[in-house]
C-alpha atoms as a PDB file:
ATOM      1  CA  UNK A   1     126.389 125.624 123.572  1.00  0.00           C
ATOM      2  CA  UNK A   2     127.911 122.363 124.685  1.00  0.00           C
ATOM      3  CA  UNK A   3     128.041 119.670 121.942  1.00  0.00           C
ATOM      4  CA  UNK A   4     128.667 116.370 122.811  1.00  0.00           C
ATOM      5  CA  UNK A   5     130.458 114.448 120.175  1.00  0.00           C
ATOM      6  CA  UNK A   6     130.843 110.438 119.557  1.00  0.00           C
ATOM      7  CA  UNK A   7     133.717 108.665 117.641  1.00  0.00           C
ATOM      8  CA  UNK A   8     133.223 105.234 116.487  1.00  0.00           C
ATOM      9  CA  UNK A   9     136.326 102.986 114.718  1.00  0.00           C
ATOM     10  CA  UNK A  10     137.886 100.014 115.722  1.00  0.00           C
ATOM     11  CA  UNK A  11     141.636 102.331 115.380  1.00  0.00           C
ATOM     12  CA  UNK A  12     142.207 103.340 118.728  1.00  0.00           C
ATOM     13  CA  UNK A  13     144.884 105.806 117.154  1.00  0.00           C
ATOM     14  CA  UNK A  14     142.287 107.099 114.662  1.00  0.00           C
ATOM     15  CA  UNK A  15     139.826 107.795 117.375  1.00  0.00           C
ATOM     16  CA  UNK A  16     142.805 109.389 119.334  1.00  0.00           C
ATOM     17  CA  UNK A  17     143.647 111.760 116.354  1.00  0.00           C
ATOM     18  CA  UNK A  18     140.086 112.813 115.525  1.00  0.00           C
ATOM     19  CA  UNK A  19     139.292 113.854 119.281  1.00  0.00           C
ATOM     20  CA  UNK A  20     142.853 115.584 119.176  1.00  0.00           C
ATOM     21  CA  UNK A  21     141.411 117.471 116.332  1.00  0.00           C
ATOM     22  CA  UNK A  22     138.006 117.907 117.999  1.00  0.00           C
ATOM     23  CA  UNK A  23     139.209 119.446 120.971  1.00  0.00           C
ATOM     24  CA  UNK A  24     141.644 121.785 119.398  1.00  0.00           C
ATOM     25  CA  UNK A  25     138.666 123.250 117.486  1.00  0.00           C
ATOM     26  CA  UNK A  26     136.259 123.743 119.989  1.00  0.00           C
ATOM     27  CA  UNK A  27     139.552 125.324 122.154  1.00  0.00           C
ATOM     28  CA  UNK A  28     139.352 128.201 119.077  1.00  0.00           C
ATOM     29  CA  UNK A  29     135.312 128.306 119.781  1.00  0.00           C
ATOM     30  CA  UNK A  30     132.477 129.946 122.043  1.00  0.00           C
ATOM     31  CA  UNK A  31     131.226 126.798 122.303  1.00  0.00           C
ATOM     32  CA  UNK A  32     132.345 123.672 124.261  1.00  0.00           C
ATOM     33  CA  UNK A  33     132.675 119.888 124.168  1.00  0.00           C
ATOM     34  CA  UNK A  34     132.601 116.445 125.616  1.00  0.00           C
ATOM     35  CA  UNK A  35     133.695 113.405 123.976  1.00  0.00           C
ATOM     36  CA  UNK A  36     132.698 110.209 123.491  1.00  0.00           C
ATOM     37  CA  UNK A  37     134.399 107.564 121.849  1.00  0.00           C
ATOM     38  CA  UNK A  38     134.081 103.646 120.713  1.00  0.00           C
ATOM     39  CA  UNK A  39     135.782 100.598 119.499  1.00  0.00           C
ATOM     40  CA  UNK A  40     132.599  98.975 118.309  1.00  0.00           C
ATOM     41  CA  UNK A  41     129.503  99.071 117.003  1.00  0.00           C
ATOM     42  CA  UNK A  42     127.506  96.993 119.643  1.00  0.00           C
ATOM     43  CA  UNK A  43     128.734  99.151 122.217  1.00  0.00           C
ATOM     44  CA  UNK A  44     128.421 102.076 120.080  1.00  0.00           C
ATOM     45  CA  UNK A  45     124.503 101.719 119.588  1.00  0.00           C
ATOM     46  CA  UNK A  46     123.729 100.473 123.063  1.00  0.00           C
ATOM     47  CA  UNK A  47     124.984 103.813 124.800  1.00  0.00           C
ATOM     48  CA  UNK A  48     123.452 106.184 122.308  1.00  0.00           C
ATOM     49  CA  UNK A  49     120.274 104.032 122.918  1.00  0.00           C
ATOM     50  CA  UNK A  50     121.018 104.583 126.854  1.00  0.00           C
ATOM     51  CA  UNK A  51     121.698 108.469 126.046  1.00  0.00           C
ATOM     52  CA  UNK A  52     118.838 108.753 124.346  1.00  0.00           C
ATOM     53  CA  UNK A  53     116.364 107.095 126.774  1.00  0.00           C
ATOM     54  CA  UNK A  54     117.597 109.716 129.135  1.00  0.00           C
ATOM     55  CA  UNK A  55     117.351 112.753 126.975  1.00  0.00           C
ATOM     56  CA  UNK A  56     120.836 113.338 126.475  1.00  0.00           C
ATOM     57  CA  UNK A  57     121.706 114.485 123.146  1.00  0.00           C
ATOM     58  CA  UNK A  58     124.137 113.571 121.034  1.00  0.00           C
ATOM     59  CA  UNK A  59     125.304 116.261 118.163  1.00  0.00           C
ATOM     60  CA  UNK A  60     127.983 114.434 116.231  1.00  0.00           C
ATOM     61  CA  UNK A  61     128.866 111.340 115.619  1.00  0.00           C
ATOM     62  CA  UNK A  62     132.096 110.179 113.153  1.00  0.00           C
ATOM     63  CA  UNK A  63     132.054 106.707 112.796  1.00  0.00           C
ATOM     64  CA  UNK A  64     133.818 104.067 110.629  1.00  0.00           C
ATOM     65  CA  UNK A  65     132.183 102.016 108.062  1.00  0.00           C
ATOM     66  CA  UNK A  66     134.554  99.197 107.817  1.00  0.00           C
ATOM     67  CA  UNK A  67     133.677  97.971 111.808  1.00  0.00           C
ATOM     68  CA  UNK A  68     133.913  94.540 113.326  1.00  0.00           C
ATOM     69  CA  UNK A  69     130.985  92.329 113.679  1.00  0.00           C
ATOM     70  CA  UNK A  70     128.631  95.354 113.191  1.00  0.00           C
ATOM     71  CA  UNK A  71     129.462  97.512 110.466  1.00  0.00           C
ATOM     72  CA  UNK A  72     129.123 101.531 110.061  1.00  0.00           C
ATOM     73  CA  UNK A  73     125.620 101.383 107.323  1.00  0.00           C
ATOM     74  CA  UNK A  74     124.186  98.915 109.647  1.00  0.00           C
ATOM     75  CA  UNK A  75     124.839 101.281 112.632  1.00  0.00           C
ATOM     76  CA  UNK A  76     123.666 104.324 110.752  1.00  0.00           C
ATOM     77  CA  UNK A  77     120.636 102.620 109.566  1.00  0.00           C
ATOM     78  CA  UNK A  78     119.749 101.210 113.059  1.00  0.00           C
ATOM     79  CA  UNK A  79     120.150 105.237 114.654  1.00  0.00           C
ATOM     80  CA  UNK A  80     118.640 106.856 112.087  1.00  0.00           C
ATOM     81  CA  UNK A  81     115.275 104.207 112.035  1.00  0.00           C
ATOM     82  CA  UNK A  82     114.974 102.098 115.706  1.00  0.00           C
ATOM     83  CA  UNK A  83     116.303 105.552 117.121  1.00  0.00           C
ATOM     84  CA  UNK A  84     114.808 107.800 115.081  1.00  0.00           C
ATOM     85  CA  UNK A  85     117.606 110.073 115.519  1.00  0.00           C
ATOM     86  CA  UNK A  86     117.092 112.139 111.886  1.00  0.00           C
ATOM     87  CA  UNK A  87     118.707 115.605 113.716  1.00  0.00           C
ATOM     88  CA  UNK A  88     122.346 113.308 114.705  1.00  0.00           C
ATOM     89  CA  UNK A  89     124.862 114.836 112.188  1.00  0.00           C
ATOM     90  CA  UNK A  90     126.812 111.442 111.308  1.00  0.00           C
ATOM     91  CA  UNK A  91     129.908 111.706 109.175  1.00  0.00           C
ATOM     92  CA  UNK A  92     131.305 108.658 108.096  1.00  0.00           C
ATOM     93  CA  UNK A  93     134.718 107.959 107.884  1.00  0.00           C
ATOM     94  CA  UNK A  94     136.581 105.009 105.948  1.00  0.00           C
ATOM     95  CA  UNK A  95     139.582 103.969 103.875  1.00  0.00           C
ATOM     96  CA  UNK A  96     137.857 103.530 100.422  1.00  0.00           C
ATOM     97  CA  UNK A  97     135.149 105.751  98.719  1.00  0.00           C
ATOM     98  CA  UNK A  98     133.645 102.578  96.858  1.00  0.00           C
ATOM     99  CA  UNK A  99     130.876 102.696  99.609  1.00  0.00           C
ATOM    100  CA  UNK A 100     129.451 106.479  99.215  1.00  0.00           C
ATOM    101  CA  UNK A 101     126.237 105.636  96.973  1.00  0.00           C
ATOM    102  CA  UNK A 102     125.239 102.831  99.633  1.00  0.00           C
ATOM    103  CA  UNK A 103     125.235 106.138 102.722  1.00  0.00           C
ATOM    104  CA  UNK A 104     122.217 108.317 101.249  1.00  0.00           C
ATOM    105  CA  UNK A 105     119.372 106.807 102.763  1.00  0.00           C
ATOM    106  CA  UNK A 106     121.223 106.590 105.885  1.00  0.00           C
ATOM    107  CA  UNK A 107     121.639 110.890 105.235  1.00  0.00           C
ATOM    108  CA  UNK A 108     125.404 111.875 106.287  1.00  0.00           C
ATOM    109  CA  UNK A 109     126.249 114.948 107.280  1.00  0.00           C
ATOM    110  CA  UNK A 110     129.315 113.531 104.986  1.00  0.00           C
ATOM    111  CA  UNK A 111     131.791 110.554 103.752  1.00  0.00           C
ATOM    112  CA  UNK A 112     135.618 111.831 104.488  1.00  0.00           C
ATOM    113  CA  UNK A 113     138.521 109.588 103.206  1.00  0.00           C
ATOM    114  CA  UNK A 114     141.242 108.344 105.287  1.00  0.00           C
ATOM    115  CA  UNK A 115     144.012 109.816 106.353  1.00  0.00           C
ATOM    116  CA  UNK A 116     141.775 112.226 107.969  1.00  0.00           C
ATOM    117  CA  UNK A 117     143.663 115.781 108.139  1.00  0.00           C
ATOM    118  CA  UNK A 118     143.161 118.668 111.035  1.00  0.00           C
ATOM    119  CA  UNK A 119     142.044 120.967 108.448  1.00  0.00           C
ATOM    120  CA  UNK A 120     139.279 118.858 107.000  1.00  0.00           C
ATOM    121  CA  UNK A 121     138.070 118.008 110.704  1.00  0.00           C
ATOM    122  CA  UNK A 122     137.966 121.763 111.340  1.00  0.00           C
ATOM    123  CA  UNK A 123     135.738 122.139 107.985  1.00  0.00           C
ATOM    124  CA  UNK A 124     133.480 119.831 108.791  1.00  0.00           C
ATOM    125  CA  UNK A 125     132.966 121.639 112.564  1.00  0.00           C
ATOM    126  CA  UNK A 126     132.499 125.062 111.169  1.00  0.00           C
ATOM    127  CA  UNK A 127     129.786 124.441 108.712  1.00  0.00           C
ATOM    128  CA  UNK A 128     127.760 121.714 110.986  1.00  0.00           C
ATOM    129  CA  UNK A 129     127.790 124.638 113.509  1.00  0.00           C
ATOM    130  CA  UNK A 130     126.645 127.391 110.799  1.00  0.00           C
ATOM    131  CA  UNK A 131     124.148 124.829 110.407  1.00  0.00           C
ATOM    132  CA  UNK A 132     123.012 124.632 113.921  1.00  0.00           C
ATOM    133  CA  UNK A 133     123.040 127.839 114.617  1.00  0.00           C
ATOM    134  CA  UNK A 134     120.390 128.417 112.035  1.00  0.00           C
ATOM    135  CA  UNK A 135     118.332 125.233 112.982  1.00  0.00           C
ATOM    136  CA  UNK A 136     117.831 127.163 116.713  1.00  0.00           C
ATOM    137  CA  UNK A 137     116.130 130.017 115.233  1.00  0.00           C
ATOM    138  CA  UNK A 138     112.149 129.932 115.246  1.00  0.00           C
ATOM    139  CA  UNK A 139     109.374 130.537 112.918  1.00  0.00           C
ATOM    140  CA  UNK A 140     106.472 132.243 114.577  1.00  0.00           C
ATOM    141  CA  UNK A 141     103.085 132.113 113.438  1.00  0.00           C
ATOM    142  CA  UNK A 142      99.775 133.017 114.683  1.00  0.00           C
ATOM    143  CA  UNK A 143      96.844 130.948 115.401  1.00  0.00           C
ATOM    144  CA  UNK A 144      93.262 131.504 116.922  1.00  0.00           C
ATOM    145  CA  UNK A 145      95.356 135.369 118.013  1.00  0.00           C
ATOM    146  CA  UNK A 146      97.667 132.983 119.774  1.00  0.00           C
ATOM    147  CA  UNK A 147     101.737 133.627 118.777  1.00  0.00           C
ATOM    148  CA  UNK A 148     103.399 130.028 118.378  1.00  0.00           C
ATOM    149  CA  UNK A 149     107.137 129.362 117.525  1.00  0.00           C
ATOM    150  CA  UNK A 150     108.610 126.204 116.050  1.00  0.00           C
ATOM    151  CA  UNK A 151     112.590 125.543 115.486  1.00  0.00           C
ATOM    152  CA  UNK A 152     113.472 126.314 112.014  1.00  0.00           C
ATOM    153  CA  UNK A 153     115.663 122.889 111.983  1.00  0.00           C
ATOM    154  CA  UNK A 154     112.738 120.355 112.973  1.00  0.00           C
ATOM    155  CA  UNK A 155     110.571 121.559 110.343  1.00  0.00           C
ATOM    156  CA  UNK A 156     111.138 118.919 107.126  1.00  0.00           C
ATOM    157  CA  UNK A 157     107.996 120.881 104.952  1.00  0.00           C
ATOM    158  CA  UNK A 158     105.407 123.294 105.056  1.00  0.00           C
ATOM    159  CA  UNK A 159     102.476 122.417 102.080  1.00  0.00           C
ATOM    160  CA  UNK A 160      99.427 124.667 101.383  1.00  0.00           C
ATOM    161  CA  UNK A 161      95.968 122.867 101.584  1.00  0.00           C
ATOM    162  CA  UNK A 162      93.293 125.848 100.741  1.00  0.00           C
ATOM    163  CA  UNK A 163      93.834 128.513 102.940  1.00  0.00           C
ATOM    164  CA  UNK A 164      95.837 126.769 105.320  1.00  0.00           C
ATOM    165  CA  UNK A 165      99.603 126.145 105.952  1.00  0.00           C
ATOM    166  CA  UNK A 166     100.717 123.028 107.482  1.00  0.00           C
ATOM    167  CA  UNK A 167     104.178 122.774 109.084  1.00  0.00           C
ATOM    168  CA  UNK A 168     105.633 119.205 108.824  1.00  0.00           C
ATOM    169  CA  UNK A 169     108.328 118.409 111.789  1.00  0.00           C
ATOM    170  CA  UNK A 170     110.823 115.605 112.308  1.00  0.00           C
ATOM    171  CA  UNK A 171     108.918 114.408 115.251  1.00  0.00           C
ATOM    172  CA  UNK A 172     105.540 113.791 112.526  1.00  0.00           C
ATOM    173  CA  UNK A 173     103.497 116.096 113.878  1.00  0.00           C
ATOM    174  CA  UNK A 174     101.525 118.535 111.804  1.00  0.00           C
ATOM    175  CA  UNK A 175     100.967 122.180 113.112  1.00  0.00           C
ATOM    176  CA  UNK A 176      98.313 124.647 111.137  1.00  0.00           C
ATOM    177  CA  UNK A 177      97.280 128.079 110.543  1.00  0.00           C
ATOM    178  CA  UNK A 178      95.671 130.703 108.270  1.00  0.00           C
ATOM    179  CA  UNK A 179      97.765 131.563 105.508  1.00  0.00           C
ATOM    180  CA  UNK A 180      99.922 132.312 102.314  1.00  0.00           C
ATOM    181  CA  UNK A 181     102.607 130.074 101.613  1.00  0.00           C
ATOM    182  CA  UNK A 182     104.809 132.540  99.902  1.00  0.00           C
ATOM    183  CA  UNK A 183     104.538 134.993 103.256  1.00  0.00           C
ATOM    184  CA  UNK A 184     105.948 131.701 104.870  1.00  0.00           C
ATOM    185  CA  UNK A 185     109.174 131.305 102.614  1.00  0.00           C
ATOM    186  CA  UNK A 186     110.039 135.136 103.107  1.00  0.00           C
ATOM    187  CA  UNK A 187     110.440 134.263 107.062  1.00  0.00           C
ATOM    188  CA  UNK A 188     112.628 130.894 106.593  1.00  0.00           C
ATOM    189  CA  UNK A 189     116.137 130.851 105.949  1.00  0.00           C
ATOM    190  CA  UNK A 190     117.455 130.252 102.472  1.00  0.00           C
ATOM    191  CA  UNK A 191     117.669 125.994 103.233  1.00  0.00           C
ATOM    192  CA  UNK A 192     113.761 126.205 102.550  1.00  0.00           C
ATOM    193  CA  UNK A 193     112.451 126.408  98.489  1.00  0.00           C
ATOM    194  CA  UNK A 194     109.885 125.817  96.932  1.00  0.00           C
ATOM    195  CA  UNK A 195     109.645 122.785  94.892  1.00  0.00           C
ATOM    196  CA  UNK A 196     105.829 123.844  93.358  1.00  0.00           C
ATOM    197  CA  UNK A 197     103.061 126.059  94.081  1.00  0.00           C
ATOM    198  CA  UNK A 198     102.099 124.058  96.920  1.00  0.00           C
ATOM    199  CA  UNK A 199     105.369 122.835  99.125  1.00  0.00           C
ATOM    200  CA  UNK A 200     108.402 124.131 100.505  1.00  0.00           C
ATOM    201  CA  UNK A 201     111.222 121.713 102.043  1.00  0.00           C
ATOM    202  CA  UNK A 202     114.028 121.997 103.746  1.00  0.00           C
ATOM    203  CA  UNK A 203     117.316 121.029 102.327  1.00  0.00           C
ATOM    204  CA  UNK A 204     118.373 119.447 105.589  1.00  0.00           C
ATOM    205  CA  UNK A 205     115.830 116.386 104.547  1.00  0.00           C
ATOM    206  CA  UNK A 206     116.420 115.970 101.246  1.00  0.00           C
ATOM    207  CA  UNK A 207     117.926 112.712 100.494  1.00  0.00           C
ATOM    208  CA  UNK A 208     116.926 112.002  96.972  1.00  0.00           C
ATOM    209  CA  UNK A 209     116.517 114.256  93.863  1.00  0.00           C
ATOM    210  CA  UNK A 210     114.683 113.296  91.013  1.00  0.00           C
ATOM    211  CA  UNK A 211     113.753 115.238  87.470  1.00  0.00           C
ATOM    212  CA  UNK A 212     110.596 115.833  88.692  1.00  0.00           C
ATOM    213  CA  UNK A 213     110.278 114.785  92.961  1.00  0.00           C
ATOM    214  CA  UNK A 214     112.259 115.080  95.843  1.00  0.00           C
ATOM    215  CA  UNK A 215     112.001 112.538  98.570  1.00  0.00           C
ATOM    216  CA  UNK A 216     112.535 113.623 101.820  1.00  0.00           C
ATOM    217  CA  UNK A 217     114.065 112.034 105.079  1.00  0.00           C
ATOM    218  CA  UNK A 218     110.282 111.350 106.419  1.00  0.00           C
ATOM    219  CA  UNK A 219     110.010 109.171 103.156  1.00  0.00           C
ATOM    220  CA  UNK A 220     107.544 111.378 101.614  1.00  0.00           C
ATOM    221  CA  UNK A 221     107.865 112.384  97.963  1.00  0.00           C
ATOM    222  CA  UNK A 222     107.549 116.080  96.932  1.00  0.00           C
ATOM    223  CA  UNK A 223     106.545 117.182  93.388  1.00  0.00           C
ATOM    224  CA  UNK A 224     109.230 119.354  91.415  1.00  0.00           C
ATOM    225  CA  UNK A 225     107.304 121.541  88.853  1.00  0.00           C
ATOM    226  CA  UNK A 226     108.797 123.064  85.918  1.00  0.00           C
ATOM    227  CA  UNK A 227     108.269 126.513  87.206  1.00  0.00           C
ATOM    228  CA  UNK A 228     110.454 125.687  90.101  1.00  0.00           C
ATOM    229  CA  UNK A 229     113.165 123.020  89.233  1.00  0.00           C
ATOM    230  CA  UNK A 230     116.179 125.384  88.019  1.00  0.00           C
ATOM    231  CA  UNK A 231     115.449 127.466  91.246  1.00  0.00           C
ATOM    232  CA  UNK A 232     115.216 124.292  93.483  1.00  0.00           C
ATOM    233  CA  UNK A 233     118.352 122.565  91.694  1.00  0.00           C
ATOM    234  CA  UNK A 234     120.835 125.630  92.268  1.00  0.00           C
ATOM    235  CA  UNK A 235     119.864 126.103  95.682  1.00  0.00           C
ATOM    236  CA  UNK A 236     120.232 121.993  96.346  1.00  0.00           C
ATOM    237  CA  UNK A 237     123.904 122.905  94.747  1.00  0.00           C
ATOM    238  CA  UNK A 238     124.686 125.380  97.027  1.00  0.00           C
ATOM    239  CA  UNK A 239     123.379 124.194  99.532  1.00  0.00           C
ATOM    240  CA  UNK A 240     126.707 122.866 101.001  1.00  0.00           C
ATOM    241  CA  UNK A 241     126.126 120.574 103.562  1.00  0.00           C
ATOM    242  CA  UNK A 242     128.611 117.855 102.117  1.00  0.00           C
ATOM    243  CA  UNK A 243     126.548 115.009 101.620  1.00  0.00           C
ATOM    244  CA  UNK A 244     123.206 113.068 101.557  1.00  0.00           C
ATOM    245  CA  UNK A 245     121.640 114.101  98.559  1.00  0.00           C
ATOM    246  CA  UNK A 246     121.458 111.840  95.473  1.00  0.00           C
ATOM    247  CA  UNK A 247     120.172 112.977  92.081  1.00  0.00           C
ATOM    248  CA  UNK A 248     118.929 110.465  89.335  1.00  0.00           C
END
């Protein structure tokens, strides 16, 4: 796979080291990579807008928070919501953790601390790729004898209404068929739980965790039962993605 990765801070020799440290990884990898990077955040957001418009995808995207004129929660708020770019892994990147609790809505990948280091770079690679890699698998299911497939990462829910499950994607669309939720869990990988008799999410699109909800990237809130909270809450712990997930 070819990823196509973005850098975003106003340090030209920040930007310089982290695509130095890009490019050695992916020179260790089966995969390869193209990189983009920017000074700014006007110039940053019109290009992935251009990108976008024509279908090209962009994978990664580390960007500074403390930015000029524009700064990095503005940007990540304006790709993840006039964009709608929820599938973007962005990792912010800054000189002071004071600013972490303000990033959850926005949903990082994660918040690293300046001086960035090779090693944590590398980290940070490896795992968004494990996560990727999993994402392009598909669940099958069968409808009206016809075989359908949907990519385990664009699913944010499945709920049971009756006899009927209904797979909730990124893109808000809704896809049905006859069946048991439970015989649904046992083909998804181990980021889907169930939060109550009814629902299972996806840990990808959690990005707040309550006693007794979870609200997801879609902005829907998801019951947390008794039954299944210590379950739910040691899978959200191990669920290391590195960020985006508060808890009350």
């Amino acid at each position: 796979m070819k990823y196509l990765i973005g850098i975003c801070d106003d340090e030209k020799g920040t930007c310089a080291e982290i695509e130095n440290y890009i490019c050695d990884f992916f020179d260790n990898s089966s995969n390869t990579v193209e990189t983009l990077v920017w000074y700014d955040a006007e110039t940053c957001l019109r290009d992935i807008e251009k990108y976008t418009a024509e279908n090209i995808k962009i994978n990664i995207l580390f960007m500074d928070i403390e930015l000029p004129n524009k700064d990095g929660i503005n940007l990540g708020g304006d790709i993840r919501n006039r964009l709608n770019l929820n599938n973007l892994h962005i990792v912010f990147i800054s000189s002071k953790s004071s600013y972490a609790m303000e990033l959850f809505k926005i949903h990082p990948y994660d918040f690293l601390i300046k001086p960035i280091k090779s090693d944590t770079i590398y980290d940070v690679l490896s795992k968004i790729l494990l996560i990727d890699e999993t994402d392009q698998r598909y669940f099958n299911y069968s409808f009206n004898k016809v075989i359908y497939n949907v990519p385990v990462g664009t699913i944010v829910y499945i709920e049971s209404r009756g006899r009927k499950v209904c797979i909730h994607t990124s893109d808000m669309d809704v896809k049905e068929y006859n069946g048991k939720l439970k015989n649904a869990l046992k083909d998804l990988p181990g980021q889907f739980v169930m939060t109550n008799q009814s629902y299972i999410v996806n840990l990808k699109y959690v990005i707040e965790c309550g006693s007794d909800h979870v609200k997801m990237l879609t902005n829907e809130r998801i019951s947390i039962t008794s039954k299944y909270r210590k379950n739910f809450r040691e899978s959200l712990q191990s669920y290391n993605r590195g960020g985006g997930v508060m808890r009350e």
